[in-house]
C-alpha atoms as a PDB file:
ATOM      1  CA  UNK A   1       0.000   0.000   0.000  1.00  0.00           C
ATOM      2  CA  UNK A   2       1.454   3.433  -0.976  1.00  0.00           C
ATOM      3  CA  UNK A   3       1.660   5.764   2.173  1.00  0.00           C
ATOM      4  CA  UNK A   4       0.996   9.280   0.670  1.00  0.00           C
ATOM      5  CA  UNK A   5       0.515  12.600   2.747  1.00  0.00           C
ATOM      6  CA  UNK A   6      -2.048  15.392   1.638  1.00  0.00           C
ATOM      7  CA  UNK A   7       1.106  17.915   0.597  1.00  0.00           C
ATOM      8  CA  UNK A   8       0.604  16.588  -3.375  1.00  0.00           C
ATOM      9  CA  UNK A   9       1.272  12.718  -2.765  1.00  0.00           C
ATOM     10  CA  UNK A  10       4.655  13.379  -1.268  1.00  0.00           C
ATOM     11  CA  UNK A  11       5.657  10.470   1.050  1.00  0.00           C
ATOM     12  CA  UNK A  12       5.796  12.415   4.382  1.00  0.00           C
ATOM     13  CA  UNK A  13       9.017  14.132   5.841  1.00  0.00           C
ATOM     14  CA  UNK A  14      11.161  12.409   8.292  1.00  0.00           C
ATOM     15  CA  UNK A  15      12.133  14.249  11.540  1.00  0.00           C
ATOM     16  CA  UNK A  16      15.542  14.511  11.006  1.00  0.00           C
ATOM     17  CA  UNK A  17      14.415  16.290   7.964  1.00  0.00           C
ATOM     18  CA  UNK A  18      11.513  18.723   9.162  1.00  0.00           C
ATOM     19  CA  UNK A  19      13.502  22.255   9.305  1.00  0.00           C
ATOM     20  CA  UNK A  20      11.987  25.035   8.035  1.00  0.00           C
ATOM     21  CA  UNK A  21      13.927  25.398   5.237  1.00  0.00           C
ATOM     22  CA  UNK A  22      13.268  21.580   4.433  1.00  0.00           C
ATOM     23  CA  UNK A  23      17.103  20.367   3.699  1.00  0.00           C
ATOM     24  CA  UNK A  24      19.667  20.304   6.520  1.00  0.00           C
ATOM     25  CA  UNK A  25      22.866  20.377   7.241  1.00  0.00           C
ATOM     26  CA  UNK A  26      25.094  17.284   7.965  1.00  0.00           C
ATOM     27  CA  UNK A  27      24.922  17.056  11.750  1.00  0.00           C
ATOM     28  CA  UNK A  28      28.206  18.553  13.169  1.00  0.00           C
ATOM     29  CA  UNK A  29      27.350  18.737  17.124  1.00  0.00           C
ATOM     30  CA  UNK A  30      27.381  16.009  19.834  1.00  0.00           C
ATOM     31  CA  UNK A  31      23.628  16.162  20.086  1.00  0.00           C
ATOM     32  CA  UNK A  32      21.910  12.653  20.053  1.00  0.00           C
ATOM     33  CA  UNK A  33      20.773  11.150  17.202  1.00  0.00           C
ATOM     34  CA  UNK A  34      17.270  10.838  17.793  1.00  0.00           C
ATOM     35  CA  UNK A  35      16.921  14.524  19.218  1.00  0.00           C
ATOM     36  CA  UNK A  36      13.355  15.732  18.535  1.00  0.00           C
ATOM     37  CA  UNK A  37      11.532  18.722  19.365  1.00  0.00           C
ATOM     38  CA  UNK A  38       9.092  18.754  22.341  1.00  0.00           C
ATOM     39  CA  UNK A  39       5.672  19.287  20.005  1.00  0.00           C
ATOM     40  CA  UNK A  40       3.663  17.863  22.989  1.00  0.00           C
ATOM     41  CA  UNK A  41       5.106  20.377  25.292  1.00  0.00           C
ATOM     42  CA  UNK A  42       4.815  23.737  22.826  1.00  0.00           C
ATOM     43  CA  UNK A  43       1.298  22.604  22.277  1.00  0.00           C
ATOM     44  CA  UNK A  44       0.695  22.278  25.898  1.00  0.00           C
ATOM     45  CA  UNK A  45       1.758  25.839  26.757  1.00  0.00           C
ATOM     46  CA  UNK A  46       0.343  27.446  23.397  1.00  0.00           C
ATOM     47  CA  UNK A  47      -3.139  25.608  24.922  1.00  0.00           C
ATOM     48  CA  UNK A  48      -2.370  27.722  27.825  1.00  0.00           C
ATOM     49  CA  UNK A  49      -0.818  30.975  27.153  1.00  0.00           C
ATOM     50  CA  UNK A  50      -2.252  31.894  23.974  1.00  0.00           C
ATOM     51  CA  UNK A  51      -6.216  32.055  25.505  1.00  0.00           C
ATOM     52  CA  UNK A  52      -4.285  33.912  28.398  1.00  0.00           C
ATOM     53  CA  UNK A  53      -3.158  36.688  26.134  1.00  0.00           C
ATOM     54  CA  UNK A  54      -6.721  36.917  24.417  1.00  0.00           C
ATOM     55  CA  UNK A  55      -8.342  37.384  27.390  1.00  0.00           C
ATOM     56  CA  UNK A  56      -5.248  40.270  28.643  1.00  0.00           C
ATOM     57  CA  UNK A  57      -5.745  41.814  25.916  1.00  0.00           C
ATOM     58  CA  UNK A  58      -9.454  41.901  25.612  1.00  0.00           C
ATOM     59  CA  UNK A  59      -8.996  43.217  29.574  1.00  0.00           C
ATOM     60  CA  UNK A  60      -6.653  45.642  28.804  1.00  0.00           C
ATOM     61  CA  UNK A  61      -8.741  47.314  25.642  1.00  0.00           C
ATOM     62  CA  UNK A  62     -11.736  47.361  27.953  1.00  0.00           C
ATOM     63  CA  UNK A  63      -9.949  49.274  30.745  1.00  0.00           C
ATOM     64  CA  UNK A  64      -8.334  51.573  28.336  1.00  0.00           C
ATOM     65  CA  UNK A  65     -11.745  52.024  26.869  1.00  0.00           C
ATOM     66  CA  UNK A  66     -13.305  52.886  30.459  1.00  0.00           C
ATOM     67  CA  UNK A  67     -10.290  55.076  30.936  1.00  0.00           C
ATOM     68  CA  UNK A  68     -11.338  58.577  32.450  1.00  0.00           C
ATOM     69  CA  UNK A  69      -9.063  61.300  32.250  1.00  0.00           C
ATOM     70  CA  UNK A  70      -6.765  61.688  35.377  1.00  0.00           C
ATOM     71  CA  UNK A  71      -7.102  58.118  36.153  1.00  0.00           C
ATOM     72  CA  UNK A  72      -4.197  56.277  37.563  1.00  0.00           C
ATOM     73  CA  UNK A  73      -2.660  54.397  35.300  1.00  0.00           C
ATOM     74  CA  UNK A  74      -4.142  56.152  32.345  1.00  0.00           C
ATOM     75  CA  UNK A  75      -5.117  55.254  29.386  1.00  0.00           C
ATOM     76  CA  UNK A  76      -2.149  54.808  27.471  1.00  0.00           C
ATOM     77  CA  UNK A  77      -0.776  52.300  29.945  1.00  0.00           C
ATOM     78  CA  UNK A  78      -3.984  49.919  29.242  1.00  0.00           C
ATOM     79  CA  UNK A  79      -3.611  50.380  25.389  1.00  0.00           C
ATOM     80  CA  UNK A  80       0.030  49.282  25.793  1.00  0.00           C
ATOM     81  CA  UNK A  81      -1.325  46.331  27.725  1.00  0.00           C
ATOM     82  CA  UNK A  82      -3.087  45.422  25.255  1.00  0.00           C
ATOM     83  CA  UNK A  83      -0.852  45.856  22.649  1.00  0.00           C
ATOM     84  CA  UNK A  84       1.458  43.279  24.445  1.00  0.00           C
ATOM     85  CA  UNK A  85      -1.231  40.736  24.942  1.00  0.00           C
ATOM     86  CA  UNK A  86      -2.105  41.374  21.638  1.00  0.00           C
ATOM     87  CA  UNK A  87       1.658  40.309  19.885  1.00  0.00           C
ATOM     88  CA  UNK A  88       1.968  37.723  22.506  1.00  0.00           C
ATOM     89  CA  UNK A  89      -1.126  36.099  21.438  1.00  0.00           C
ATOM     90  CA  UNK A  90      -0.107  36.708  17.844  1.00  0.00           C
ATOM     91  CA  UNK A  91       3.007  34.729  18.379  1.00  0.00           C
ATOM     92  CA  UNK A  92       1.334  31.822  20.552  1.00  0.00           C
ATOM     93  CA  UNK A  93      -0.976  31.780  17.634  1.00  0.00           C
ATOM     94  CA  UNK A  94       2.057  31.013  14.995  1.00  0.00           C
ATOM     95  CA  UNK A  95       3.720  29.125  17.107  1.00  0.00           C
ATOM     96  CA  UNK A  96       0.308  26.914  17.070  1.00  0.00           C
ATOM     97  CA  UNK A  97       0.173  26.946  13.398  1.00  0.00           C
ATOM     98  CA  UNK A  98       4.237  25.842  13.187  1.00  0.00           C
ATOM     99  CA  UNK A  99       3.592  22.745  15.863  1.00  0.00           C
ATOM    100  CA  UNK A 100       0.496  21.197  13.643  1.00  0.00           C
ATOM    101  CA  UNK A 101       2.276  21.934  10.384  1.00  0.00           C
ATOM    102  CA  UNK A 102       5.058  19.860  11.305  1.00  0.00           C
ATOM    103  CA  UNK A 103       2.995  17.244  13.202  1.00  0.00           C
ATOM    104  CA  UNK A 104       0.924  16.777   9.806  1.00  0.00           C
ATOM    105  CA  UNK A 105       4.060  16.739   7.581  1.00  0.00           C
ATOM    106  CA  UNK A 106       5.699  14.255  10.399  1.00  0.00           C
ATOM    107  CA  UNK A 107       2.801  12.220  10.920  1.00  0.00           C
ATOM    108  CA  UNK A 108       0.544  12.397   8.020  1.00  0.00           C
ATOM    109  CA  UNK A 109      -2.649  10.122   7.936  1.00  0.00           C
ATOM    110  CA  UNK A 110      -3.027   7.393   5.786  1.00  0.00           C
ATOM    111  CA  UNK A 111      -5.668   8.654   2.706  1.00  0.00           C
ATOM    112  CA  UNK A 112      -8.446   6.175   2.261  1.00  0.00           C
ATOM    113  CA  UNK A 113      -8.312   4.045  -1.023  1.00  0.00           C
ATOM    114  CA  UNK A 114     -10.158   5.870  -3.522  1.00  0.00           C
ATOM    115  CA  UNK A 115     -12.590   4.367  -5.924  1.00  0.00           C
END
């Protein structure tokens, strides 16, 4: 049975292989082997973090929008807030996209048999 992945009938990428520029470098270091990346781990604290920083910065825009002149901390400081929040959860959010591209290209699911 062929094993093809849904990347154009490619056979799927091997993890010593999966860089993001596709071809590596001979290894060089004294790193093992059979080093892989912790996917399970990223994915656990994007899970975490990333509704953490939508919910800052969904906070943060609703105190700067309540904001009253002469407040303590103003208004800017809450817009910066959210601002942060906001490119954190933009980078949890690619991060997210990075782990499940390169758990699909790793582990890609056998297509049924077509007709």
């Amino acid at each position: 049975m062929k094993h093809t992945s849904s990347s154009g009938g490619r056979p799927p990428v091997p993890r010593s292989r999966s860089g993001f520029v596709g071809r590596r470098y001979e290894r060089t270091g004294t790193e093992p082997v059979t080093a892989r990346s912790a996917l399970c781990l990223r994915l656990a604290l994007v899970g975490l973090f990333a509704p953490l920083f939508v919910l800052g910065t969904v906070l943060f825009a609703a105190l700067a929008a309540g904001a009253a002149p002469g407040d303590s901390p103003d208004q800017a400081a809450f817009v910066w807030l959210a601002v942060l929040c906001a490119g954190l959860a933009l980078i949890a959010l690619l991060d997210l996209w990075v782990i499940m591209r390169r758990r699909r290209r790793e582990n890609p699911r056998p297509q049924p048999p077509r007709p």
